[in-house]
C-alpha atoms as a PDB file:
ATOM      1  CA  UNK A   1      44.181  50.092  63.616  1.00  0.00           C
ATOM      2  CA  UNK A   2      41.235  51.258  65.120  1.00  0.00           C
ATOM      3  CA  UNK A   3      38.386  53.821  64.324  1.00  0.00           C
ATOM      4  CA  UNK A   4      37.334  55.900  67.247  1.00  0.00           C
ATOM      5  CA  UNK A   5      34.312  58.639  66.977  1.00  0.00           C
ATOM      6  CA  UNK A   6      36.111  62.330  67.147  1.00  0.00           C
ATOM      7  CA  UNK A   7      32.939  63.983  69.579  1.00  0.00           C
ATOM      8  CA  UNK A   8      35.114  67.643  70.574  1.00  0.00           C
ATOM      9  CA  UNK A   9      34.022  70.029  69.431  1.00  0.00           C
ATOM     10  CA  UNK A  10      37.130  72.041  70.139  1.00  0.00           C
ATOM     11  CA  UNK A  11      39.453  69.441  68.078  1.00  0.00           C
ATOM     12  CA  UNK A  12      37.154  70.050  64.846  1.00  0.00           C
ATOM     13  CA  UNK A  13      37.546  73.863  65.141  1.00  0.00           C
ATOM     14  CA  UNK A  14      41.634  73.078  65.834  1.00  0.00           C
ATOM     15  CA  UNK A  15      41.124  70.594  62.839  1.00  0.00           C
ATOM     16  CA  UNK A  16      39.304  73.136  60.579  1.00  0.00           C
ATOM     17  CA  UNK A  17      42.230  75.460  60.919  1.00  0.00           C
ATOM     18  CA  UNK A  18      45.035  72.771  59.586  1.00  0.00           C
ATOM     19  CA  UNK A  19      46.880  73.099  57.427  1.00  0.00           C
ATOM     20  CA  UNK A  20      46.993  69.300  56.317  1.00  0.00           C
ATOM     21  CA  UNK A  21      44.212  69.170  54.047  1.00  0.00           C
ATOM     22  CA  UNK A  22      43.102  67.377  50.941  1.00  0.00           C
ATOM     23  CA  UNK A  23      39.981  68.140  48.701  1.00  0.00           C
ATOM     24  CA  UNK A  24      38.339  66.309  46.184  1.00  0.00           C
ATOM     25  CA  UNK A  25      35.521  67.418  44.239  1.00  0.00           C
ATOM     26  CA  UNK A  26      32.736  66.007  46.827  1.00  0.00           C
ATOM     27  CA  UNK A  27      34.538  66.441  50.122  1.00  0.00           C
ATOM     28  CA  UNK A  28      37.563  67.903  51.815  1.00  0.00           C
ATOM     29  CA  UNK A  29      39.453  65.911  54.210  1.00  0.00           C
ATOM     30  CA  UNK A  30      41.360  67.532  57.262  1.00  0.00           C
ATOM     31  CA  UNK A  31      43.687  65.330  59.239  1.00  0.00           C
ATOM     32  CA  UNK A  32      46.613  65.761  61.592  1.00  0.00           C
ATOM     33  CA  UNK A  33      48.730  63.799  64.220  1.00  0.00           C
ATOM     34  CA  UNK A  34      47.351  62.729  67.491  1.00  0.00           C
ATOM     35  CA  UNK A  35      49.033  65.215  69.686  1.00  0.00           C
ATOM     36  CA  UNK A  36      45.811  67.119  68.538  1.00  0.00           C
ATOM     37  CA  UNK A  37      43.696  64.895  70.650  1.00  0.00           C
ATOM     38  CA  UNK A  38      46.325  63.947  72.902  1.00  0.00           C
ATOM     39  CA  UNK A  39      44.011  64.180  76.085  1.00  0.00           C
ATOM     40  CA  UNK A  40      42.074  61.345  74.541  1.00  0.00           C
ATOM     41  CA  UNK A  41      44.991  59.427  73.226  1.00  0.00           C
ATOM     42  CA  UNK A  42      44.271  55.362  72.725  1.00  0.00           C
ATOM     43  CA  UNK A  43      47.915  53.846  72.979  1.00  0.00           C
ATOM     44  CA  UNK A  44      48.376  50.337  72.219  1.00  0.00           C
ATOM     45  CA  UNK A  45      51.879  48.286  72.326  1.00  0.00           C
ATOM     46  CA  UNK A  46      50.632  46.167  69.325  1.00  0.00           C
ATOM     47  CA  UNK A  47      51.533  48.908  66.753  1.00  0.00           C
ATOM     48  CA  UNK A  48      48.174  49.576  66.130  1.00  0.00           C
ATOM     49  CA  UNK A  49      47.318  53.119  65.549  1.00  0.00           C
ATOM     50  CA  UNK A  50      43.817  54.786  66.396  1.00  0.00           C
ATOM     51  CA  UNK A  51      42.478  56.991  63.762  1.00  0.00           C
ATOM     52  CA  UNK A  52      40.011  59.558  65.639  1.00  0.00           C
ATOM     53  CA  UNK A  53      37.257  60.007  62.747  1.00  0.00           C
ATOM     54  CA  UNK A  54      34.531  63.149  62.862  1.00  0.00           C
ATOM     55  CA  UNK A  55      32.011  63.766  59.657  1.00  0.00           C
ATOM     56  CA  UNK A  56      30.474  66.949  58.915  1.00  0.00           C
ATOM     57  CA  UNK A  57      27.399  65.800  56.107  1.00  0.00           C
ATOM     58  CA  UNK A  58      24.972  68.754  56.542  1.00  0.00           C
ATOM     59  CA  UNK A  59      21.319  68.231  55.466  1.00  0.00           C
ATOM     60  CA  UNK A  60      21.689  71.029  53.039  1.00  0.00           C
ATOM     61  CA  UNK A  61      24.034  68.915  50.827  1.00  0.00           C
ATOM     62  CA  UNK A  62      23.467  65.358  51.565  1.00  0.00           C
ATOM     63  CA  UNK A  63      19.588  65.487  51.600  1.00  0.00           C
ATOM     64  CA  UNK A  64      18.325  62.007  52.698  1.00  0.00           C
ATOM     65  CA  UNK A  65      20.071  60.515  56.230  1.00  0.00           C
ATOM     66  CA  UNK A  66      20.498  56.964  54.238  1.00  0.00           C
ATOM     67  CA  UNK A  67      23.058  58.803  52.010  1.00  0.00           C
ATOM     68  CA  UNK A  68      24.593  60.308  54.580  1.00  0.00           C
ATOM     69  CA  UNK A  69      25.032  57.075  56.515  1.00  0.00           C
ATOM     70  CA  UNK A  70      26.145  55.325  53.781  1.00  0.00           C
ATOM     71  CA  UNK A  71      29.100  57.824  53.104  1.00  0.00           C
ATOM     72  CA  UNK A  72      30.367  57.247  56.930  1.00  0.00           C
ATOM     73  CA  UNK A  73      30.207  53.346  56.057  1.00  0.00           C
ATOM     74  CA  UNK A  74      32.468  53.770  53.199  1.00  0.00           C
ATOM     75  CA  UNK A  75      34.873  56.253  54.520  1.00  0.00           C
ATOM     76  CA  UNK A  76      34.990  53.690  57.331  1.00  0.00           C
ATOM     77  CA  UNK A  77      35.841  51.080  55.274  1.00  0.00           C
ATOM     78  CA  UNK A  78      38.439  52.202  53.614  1.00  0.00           C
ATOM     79  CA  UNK A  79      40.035  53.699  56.202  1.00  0.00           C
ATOM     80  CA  UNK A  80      40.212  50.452  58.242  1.00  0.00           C
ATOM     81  CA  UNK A  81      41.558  49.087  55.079  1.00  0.00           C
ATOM     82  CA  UNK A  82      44.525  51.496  54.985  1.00  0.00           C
ATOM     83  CA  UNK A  83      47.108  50.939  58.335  1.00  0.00           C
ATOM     84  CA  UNK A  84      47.807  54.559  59.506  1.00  0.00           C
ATOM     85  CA  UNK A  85      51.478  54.709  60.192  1.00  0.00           C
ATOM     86  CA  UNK A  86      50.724  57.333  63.183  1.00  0.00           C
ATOM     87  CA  UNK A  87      48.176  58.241  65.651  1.00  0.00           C
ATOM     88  CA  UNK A  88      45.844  60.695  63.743  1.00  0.00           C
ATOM     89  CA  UNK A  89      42.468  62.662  63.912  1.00  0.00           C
ATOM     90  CA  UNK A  90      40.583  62.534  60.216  1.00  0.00           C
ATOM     91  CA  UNK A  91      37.757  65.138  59.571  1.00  0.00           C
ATOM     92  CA  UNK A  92      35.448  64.139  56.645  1.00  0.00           C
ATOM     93  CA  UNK A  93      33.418  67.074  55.376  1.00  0.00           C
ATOM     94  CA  UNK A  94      31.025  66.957  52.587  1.00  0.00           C
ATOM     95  CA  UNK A  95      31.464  70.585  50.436  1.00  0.00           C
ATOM     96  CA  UNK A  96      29.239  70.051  47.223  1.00  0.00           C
ATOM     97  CA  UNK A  97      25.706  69.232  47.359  1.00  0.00           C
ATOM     98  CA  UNK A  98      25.062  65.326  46.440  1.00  0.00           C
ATOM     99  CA  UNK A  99      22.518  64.019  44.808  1.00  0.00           C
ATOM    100  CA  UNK A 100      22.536  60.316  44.370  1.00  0.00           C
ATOM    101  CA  UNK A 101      21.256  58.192  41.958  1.00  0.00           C
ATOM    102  CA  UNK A 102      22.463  55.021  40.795  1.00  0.00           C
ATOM    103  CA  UNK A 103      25.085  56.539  38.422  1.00  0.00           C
ATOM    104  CA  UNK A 104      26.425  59.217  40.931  1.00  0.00           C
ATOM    105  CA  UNK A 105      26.458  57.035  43.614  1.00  0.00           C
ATOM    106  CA  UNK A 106      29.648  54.973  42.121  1.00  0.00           C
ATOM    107  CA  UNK A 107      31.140  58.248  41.542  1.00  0.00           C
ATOM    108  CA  UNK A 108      30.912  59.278  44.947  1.00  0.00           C
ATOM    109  CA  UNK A 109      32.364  55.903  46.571  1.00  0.00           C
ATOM    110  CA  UNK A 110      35.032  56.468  43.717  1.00  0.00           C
ATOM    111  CA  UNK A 111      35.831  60.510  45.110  1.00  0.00           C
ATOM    112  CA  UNK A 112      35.855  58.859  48.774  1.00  0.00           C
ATOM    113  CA  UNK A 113      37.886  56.104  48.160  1.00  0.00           C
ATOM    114  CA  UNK A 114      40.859  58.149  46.465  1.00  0.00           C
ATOM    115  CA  UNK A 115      40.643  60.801  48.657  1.00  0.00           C
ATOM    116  CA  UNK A 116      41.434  58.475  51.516  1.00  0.00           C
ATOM    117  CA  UNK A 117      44.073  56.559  49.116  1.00  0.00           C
ATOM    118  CA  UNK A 118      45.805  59.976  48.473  1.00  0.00           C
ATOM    119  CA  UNK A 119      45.157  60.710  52.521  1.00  0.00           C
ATOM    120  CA  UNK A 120      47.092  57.502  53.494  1.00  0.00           C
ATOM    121  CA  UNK A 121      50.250  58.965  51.379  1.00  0.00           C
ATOM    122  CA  UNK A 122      50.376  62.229  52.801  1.00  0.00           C
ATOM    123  CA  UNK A 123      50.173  60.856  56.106  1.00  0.00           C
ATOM    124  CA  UNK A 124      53.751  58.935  55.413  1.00  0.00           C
ATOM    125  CA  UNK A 125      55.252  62.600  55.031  1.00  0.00           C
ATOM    126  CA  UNK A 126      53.687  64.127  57.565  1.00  0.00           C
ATOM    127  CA  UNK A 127      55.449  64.940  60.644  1.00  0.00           C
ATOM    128  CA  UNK A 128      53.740  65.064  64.663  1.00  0.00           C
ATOM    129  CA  UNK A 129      54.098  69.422  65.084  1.00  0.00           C
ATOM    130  CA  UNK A 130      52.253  70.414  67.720  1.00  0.00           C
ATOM    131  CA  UNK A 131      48.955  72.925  66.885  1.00  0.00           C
ATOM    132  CA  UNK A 132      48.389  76.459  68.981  1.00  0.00           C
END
């Protein structure tokens, strides 16, 4: 499985208006099969799915860019730790302001990591419709 930067602009407005979506109490995580970026598609023979990732951390709630960078490296992580069973684009948007500390920043990881746990279950039940 490989990670692959989602730059469109167009596929996070078609993203935004999903209906596959899962929200935590930090973030709010929008995914849906590849046909959505199917002009950019990565296919492989080796089974290995590409999982086109896009954040959306705005200064005005994740103040300081080391925070913000370090929530891309852990959504990252564990999504390269979970083997999508499709093709799929994966929108990570932050919708609470964060302020981290060394207590909130466990917290955080935590909301990330079972967000994307939760995100890898839905994806088994999700089907490849086509958006408008």
């Amino acid at each position: 499985m490989s990670l692959v930067a989602l730059n469109d602009g167009t596929v996070f407005q078609r993203l935004s208006a999903t209906r596959h979506r899962l929200q935590s109490s930090v973030f709010v995580l929008s995914f849906h099969p590849l046909d959505v970026v199917s002009e950019t598609a990565h296919h492989s023979d080796d089974g290995n799915h590409p999982i086109f990732l896009g954040f959306v951390l705005p200064k005005k709630l994740v103040k300081r860019a080391v925070d913000r960078n370090q929530i891309k490296r852990w959504a990252r992580t564990f999504l390269r730790a979970h083997n999508a069973s499709q093709p799929c684009a994966v929108v990570i948007k932050a919708k609470a302001k964060l302020f981290f500390n060394a207590a909130t920043r466990s917290d955080v990881r935590e909301d990330l990591a079972r967000l994307v746990d939760r995100w890898t279950h839905q994806m088994r039940d999700v089907k490849t419709p086509r958006l408008a």
